[in-house]
Protein backbone atom coordinates (compact mmCIF):
# COMPACT_ATOMS: atom_id res chain seq x y z
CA UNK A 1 -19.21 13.12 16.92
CA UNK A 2 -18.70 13.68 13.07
CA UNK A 3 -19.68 10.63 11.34
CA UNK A 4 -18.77 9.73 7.60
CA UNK A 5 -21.80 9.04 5.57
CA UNK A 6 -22.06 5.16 4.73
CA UNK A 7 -22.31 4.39 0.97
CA UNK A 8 -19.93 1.82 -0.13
CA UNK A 9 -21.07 -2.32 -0.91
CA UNK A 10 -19.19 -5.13 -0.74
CA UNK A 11 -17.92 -4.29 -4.33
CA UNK A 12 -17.11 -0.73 -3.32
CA UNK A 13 -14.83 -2.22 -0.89
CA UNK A 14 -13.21 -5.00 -3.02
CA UNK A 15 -12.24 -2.08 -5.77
CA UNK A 16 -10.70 -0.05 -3.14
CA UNK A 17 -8.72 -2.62 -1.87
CA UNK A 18 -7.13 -4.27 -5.66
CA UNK A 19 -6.94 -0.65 -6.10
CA UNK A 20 -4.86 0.58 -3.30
CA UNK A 21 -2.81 -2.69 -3.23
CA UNK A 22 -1.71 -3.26 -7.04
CA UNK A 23 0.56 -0.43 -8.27
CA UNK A 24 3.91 0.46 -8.07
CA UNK A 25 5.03 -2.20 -5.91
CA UNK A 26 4.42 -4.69 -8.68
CA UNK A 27 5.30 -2.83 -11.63
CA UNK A 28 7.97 -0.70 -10.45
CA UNK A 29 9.72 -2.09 -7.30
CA UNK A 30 9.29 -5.44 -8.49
CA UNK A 31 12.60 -4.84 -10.91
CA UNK A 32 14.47 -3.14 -8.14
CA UNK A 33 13.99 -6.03 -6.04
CA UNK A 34 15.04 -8.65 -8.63
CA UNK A 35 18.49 -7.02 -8.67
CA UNK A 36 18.15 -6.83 -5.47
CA UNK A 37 17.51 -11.08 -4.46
CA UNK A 38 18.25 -12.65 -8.57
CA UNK A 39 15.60 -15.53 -8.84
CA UNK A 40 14.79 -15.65 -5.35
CA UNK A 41 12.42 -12.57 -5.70
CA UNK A 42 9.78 -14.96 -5.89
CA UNK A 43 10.60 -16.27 -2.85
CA UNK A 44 10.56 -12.52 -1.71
CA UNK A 45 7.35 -12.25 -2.54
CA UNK A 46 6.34 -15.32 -1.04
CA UNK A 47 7.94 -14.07 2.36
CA UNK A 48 6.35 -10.37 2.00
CA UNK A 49 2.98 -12.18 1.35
CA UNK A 50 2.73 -14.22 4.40
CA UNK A 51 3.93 -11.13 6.79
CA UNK A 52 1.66 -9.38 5.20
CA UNK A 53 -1.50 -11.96 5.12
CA UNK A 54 -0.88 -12.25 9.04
CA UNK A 55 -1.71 -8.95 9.83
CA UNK A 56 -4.67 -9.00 7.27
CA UNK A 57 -5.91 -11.65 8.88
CA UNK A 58 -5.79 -9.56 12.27
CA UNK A 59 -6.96 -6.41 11.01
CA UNK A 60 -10.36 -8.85 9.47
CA UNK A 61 -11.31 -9.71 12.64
CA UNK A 62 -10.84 -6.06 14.31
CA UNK A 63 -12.63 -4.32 11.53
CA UNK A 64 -15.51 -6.70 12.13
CA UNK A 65 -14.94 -5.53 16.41
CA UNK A 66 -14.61 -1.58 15.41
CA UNK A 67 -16.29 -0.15 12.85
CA UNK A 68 -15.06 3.49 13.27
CA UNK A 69 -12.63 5.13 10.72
CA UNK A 70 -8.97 5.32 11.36
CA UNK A 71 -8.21 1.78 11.06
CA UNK A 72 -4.57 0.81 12.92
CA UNK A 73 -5.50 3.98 14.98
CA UNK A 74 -8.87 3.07 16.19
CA UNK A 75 -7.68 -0.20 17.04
CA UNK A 76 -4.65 1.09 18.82
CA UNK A 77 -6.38 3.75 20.29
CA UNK A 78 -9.27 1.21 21.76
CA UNK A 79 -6.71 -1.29 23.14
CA UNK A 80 -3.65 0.98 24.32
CA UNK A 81 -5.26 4.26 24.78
CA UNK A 82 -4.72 7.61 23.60
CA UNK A 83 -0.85 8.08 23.15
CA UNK A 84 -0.03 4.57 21.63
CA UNK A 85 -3.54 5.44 19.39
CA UNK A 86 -1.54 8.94 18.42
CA UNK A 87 1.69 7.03 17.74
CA UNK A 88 0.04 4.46 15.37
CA UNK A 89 -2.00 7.20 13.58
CA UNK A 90 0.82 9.47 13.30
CA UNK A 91 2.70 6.80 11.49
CA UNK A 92 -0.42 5.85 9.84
CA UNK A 93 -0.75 9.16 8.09
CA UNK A 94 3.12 9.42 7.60
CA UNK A 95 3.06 5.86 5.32
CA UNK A 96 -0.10 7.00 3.31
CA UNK A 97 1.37 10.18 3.12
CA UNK A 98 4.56 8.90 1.91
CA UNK A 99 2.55 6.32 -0.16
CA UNK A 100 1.42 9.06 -2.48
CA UNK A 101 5.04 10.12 -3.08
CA UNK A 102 6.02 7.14 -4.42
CA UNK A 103 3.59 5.63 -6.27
CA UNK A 104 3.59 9.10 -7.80
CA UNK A 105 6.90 8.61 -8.79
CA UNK A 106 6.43 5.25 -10.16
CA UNK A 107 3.67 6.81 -12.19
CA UNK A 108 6.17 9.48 -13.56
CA UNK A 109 8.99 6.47 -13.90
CA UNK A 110 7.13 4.49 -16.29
CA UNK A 111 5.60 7.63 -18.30
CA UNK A 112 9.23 8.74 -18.67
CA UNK A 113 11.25 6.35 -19.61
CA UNK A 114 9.06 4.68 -21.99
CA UNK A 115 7.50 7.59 -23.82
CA UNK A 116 9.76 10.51 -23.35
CA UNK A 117 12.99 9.18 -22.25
CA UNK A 118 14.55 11.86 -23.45
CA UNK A 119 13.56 14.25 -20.93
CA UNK A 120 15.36 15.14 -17.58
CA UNK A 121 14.87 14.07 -13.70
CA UNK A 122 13.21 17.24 -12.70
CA UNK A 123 9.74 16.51 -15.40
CA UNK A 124 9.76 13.25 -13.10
CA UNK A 125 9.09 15.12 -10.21
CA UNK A 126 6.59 17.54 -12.23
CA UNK A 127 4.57 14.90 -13.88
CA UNK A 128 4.52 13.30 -10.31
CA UNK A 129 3.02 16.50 -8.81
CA UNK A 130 0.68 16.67 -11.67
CA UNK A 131 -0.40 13.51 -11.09
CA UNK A 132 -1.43 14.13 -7.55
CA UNK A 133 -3.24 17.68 -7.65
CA UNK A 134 -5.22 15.94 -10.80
CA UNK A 135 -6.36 12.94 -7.95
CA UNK A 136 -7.17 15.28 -5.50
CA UNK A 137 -10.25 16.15 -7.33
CA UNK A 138 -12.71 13.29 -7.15
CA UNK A 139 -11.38 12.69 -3.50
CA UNK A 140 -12.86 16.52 -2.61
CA UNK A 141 -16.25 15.27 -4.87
CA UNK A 142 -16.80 12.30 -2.57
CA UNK A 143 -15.96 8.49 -2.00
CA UNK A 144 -18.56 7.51 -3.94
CA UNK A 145 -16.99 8.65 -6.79
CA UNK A 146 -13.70 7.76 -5.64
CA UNK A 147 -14.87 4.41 -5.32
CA UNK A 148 -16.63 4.47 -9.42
CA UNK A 149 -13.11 5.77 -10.76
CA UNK A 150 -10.97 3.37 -8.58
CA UNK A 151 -13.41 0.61 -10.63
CA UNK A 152 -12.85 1.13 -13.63
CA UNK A 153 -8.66 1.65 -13.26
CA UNK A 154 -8.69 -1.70 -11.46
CA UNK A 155 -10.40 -3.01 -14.44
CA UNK A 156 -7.76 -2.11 -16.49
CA UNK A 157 -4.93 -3.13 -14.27
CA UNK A 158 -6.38 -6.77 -13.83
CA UNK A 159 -6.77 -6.80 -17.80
CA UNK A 160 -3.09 -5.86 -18.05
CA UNK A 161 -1.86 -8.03 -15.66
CA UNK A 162 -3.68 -11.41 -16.58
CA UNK A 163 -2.42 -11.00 -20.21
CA UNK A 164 1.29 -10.92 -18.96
CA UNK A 165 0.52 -13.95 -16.60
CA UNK A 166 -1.30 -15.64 -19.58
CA UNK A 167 1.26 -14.73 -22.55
CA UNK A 168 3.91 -15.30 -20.37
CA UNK A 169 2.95 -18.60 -19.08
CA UNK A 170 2.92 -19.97 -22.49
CA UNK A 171 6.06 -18.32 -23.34
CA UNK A 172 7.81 -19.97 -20.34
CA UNK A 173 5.98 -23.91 -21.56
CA UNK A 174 8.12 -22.76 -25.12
CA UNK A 175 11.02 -21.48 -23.76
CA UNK A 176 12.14 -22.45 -20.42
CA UNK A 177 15.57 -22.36 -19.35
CA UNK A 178 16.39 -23.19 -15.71
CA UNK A 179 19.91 -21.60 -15.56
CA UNK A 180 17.35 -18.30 -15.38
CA UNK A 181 16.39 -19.64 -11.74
CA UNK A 182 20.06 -20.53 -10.85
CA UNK A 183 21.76 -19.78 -9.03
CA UNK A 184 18.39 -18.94 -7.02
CA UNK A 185 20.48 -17.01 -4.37
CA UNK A 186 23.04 -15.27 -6.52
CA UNK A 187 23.26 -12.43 -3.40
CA UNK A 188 23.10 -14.84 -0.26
CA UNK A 189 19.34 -15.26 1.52
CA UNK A 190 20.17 -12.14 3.73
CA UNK A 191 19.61 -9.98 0.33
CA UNK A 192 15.91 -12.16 -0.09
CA UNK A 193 14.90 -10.91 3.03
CA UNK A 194 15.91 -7.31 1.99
CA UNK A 195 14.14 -7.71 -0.99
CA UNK A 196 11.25 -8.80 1.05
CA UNK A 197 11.59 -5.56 3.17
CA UNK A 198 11.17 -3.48 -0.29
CA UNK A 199 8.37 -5.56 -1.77
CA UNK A 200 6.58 -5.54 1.38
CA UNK A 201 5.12 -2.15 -0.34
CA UNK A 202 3.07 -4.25 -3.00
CA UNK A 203 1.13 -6.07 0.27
CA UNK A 204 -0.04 -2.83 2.26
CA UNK A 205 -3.17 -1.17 0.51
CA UNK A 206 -5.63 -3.63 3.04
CA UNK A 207 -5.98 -1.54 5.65
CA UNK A 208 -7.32 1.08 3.38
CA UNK A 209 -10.49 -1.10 3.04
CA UNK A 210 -10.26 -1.18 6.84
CA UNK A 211 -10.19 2.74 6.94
CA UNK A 212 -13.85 2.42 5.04
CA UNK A 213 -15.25 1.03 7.70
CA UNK A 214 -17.63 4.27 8.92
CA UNK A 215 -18.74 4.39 5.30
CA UNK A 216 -19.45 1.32 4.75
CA UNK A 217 -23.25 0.40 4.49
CA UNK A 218 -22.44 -3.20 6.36
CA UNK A 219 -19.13 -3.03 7.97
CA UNK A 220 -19.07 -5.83 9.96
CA UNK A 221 -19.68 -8.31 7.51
CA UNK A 222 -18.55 -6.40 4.15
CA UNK A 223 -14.89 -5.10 5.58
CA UNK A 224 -13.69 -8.76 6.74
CA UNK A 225 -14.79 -10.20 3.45
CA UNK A 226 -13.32 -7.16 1.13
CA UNK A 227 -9.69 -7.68 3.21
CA UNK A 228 -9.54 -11.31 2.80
CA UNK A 229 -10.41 -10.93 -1.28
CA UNK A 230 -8.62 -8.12 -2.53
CA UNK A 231 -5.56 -9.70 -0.45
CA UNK A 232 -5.81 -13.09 -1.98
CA UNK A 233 -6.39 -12.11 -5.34
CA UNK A 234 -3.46 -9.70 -5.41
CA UNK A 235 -1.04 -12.00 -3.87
CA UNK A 236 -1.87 -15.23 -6.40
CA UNK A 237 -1.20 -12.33 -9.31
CA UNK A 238 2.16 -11.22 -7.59
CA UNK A 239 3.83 -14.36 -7.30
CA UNK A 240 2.70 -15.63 -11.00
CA UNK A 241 4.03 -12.18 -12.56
CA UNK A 242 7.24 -12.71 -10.13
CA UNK A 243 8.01 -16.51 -12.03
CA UNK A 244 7.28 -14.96 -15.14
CA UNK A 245 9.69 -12.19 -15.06
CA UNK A 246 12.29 -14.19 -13.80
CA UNK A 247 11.75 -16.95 -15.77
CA UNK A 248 11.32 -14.27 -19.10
CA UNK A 249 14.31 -12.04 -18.11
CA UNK A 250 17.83 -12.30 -16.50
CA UNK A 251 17.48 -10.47 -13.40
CA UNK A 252 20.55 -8.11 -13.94
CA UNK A 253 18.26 -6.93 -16.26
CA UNK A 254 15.20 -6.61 -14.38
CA UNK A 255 17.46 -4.57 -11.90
CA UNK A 256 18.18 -2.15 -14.02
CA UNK A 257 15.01 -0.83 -16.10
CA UNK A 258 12.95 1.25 -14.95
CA UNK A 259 10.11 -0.22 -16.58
CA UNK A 260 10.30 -3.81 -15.50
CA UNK A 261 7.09 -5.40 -16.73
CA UNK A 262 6.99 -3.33 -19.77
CA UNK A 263 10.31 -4.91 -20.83
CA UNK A 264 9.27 -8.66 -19.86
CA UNK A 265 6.16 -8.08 -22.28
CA UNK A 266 8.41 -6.93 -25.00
CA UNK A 267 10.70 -9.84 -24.48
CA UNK A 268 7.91 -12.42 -24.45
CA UNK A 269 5.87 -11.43 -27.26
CA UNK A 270 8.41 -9.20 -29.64
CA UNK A 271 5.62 -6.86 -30.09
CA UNK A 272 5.42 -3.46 -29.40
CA UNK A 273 2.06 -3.12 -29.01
CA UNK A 274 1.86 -5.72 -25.95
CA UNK A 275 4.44 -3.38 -24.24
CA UNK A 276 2.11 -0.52 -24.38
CA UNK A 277 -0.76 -2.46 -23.03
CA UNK A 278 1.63 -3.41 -20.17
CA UNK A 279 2.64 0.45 -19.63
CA UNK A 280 -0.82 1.73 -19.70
CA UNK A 281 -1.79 -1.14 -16.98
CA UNK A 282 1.26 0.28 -15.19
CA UNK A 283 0.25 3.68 -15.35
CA UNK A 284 -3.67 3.18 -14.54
CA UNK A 285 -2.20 0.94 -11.63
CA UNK A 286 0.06 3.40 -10.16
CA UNK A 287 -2.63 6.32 -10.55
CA UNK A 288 -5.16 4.27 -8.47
CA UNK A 289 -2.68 3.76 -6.13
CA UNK A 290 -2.65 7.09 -5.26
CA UNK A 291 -6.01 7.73 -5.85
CA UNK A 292 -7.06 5.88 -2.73
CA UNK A 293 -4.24 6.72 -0.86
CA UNK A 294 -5.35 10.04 -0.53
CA UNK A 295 -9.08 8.93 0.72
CA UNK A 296 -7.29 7.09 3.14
CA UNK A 297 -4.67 9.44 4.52
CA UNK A 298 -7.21 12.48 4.36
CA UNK A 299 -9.03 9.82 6.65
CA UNK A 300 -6.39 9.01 9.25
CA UNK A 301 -6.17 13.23 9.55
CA UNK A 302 -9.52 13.09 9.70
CA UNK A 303 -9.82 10.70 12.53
CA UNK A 304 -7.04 12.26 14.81
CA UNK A 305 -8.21 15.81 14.34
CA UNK A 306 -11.92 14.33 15.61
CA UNK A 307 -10.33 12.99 18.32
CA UNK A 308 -8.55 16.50 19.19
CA UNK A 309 -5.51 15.00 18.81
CA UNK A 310 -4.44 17.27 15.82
CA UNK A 311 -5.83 20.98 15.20
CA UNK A 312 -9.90 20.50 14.78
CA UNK A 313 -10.17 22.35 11.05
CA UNK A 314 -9.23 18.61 9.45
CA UNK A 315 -12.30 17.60 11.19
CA UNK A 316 -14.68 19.63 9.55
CA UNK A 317 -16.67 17.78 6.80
CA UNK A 318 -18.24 19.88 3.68
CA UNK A 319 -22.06 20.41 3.92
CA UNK A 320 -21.53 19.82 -0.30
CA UNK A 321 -20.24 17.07 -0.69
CA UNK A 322 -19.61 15.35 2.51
CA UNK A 323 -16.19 14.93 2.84
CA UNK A 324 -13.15 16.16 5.18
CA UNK A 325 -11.95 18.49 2.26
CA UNK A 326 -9.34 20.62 4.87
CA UNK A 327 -7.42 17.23 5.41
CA UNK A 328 -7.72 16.09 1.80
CA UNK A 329 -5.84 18.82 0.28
CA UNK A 330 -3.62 19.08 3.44
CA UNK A 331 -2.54 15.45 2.53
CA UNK A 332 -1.78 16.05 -1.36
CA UNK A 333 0.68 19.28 -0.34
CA UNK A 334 2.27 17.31 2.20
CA UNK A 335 2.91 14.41 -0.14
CA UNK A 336 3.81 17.11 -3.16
CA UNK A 337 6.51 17.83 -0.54
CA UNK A 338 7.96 14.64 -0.21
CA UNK A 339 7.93 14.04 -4.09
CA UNK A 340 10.49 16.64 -4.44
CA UNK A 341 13.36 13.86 -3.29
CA UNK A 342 12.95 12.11 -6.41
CA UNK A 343 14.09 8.62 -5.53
CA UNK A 344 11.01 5.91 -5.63
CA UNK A 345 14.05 3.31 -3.41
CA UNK A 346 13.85 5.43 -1.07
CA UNK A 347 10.21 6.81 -0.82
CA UNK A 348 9.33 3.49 -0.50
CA UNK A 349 11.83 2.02 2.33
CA UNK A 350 9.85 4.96 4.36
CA UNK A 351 6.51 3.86 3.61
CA UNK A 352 7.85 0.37 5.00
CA UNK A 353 8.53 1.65 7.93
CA UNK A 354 5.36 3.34 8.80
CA UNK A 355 3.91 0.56 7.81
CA UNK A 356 5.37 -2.38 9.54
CA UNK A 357 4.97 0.05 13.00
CA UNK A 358 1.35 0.02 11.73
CA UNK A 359 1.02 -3.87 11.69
CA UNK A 360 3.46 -4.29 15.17
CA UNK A 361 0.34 -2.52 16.85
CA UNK A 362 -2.45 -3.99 14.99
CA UNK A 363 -1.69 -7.10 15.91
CA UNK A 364 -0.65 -6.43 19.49
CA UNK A 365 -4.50 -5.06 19.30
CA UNK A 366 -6.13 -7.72 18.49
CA UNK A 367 -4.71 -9.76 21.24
CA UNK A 368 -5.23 -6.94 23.87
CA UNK A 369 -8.90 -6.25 22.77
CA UNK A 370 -9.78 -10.18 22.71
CA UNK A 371 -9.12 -10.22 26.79
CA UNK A 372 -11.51 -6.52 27.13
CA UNK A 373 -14.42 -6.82 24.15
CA UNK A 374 -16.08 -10.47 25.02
CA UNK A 375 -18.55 -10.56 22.61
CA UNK A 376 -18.35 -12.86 19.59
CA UNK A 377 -16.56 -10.82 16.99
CA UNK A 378 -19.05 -11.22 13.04
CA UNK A 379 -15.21 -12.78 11.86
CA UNK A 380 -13.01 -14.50 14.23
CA UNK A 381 -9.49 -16.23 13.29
CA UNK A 382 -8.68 -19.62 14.64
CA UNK A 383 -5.84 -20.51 16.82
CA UNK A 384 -6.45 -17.31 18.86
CA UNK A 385 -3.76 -15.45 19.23
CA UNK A 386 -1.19 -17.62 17.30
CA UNK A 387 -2.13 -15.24 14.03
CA UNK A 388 -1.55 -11.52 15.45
CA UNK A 389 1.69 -13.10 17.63
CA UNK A 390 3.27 -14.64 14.72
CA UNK A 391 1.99 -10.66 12.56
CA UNK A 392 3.85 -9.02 15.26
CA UNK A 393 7.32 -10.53 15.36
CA UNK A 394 7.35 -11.53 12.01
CA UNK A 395 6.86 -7.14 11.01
CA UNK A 396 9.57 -6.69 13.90
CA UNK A 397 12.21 -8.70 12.33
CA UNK A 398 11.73 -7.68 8.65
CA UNK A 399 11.95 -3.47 9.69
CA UNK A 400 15.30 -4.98 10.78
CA UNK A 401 16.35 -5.24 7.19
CA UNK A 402 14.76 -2.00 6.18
CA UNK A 403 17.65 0.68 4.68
CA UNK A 404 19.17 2.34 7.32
CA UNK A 405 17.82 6.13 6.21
CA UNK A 406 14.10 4.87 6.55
CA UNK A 407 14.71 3.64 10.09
CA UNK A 408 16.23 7.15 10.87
CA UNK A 409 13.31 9.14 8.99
CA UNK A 410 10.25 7.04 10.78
CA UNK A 411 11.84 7.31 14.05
CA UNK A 412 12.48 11.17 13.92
CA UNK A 413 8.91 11.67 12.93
CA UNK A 414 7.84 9.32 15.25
CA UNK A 415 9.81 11.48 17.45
CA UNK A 416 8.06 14.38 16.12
CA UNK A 417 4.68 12.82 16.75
CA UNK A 418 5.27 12.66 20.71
CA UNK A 419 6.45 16.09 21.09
CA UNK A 420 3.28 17.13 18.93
CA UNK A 421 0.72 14.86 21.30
CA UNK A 422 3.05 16.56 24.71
CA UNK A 423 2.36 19.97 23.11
CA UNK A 424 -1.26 19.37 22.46
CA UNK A 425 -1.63 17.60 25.80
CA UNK A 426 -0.17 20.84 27.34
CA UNK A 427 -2.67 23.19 25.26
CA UNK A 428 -5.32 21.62 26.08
């Protein structure tokens, strides 16, 4: 079997994980969902959070069980067998995939409208494709390097981020005004959980960590940890920049710019500068976004293609530099592809999707694979299986609220997953 070569710490880990989780959803779908829910965004975020933390919790303890890559796949794959593996992967690479698209977009949102706003839709799409052929480099150079980069952007994001918590917090102590936070369900609760749905994206870059696990230098301790600290860290930050915005900024408002945080920090500090910082935290955010989510998707390829479940050439790894360089620049066309819609709302409802089929499956794995593997996992939740039950139907009933054109798109290519693994099964 191919095997990844292990290089990544602890640290390594932690940096992918703030990396991959921290971009567009809280900069640019953050807005979007405040027009969405009014004041009870927070709340969204809250909701997202916890559906999100319960299949982070799962996916801890399985990373510390399987330390293959392919994350939701591997898991799948060891607990449900080949097809349901195929399905999960499939999807998998679709929502990383997809991922790319729209935190792409986000990228080109912010860089638009607050330097050149001048300029048309299509440059958003070209800056976006820009953007992604640029980050395709250091992921054909190596994860190590991947890793370094993704460091140093998440250095700048957290800097960026804690300054609008910090100024804003003080800001609010001056200036509060609770008609801001009421009515808190100006929409009705039904249009909280939708916002939920759509914020969801800011929770999903864990499983990325989880996709480290073959190149990881201690995966059964390092993963669990890495999971359970970039989570934690990056929900605390979401729901304080959530109560600032809202408390900072009618969320009519919010709704409608397309640089949401940007415009809180120019509301609480009247200086222009402060706004910049804010964009270029946006911008560095977004960019590491998709940074990683092309390690991880060229991964997922990776992992079905060694598994002959996809053509074997995304398999091969380069003698240079020791990556799978076929299914990394397979993964930036595909997602160059799905740029060319334009529309970050609805990029993102797809990656939900994906996603939330993802989690359905992790946590159904977990539960299947704690009756077959009886050895005493390095991390093991409590209340066995309350966790993955409760990660299962709580992902079940928020795709419910999902827009109705991302339901139809992840089921046809779901769809277009089990005629592939039929047609392979038939060449084979």
């Amino acid at each position: 079997m191919r095997r990844l070569k292990k290089e990544l710490n602890l640290l390594d880990l932690v940096d992918i994980g703030i990396s991959q989780i921290i971009g567009a959803g809280i900069f640019v779908v953050s807005g979007i969902a405040a027009g969405i829910a009014g004041p009870s965004v927070i709340l969204a975020f809250w909701i997202a959070g916890l559906v999100a933390l319960l299949t982070a919790l799962s996916t801890a303890e399985l990373s510390s069980i399987i330390t293959e890559t392919g994350s939701s796949y591997a898991y799948t794959k060891r607990a449900f067998g080949k097809f349901f593996g195929f399905l999960v992967g499939w999807m998998r690479y679709f929502d990383n995939v997809v991922s790319i698209s729209a935190v792409s977009l986000g990228f080109s949102a912010y860089l638009i409208s607050f330097f050149f706003p001048f300029l048309s839709q299509s440059f958003l799409v070209i800056s976006s494709i820009l953007l992604i052929i640029l980050l395709t480099i250091p992921n054909i150079l190596g994860a190590k390097i991947t890793s370094r980069i993704s460091s140093i952007l998440v250095l700048i994001k957290l800097s960026a981020l804690s300054f609008l918590i910090f100024v804003g917090f003080f800001y609010l102590f001056k200036n509060f005004d609770v008609k801001k936070f009421i009515p808190f369900f100006p929409n009705g609760f039904s249009s909280t959980l939708t916002a939920s749905s759509l914020v969801f994206f800011a929770f999903l870059g864990f499983q990325t960590i989880a996709m480290t696990s073959e190149e990881a230098k201690n995966p059964k301790k390092d993963v669990p940890l890495a999971i359970i600290i970039s989570f934690l860290v990056c929900s605390s930050i979401y729901i304080l920049v959530a109560i600032v915005s809202v408390g900072a900024v009618n969320w009519r408002i919010l709704g409608n710019v397309d640089h949401p945080l940007s415009y809180v920090a120019q509301v609480i500090t009247n200086n222009e500068y402060a706004s910049l910082f804010v964009t270029f935290g946006a911008l560095v955010a977004t960019a590491s976004v998709a940074l990683t989510s092309i390690y991880s998707s060229s991964r997922t390829l990776f992992a079905l293609s060694r598994d002959n479940l996809l053509p074997k050439t995304f398999s091969k790894i380069s003698k240079k530099f020791e990556v799978p360089i076929k299914s990394v620049i397979a993964s930036s066309m595909l997602s160059i592809l799905i740029v060319l819609s334009g529309s970050i709302n609805f990029v993102v409802s797809i990656v939900n999707f994906g996603s939330l089929f993802n989690f359905i499956f992790t946590n159904l794995s977990l539960i299947k694979l704690k009756k077959k593997i009886k050895k005493k996992p390095a991390f093991e939740l409590p209340f066995h299986p309350l966790i993955p039950i409760a990660g299962a139907i709580s992902c079940i009933l928020l795709m419910i609220f999902l827009e109705n054109n991302a339901k139809i798109i992840g089921t046809a290519w779901l769809i277009i997953g089990i005629l592939i693994y039929l047609i392979r099964g038939k060449i084979k």
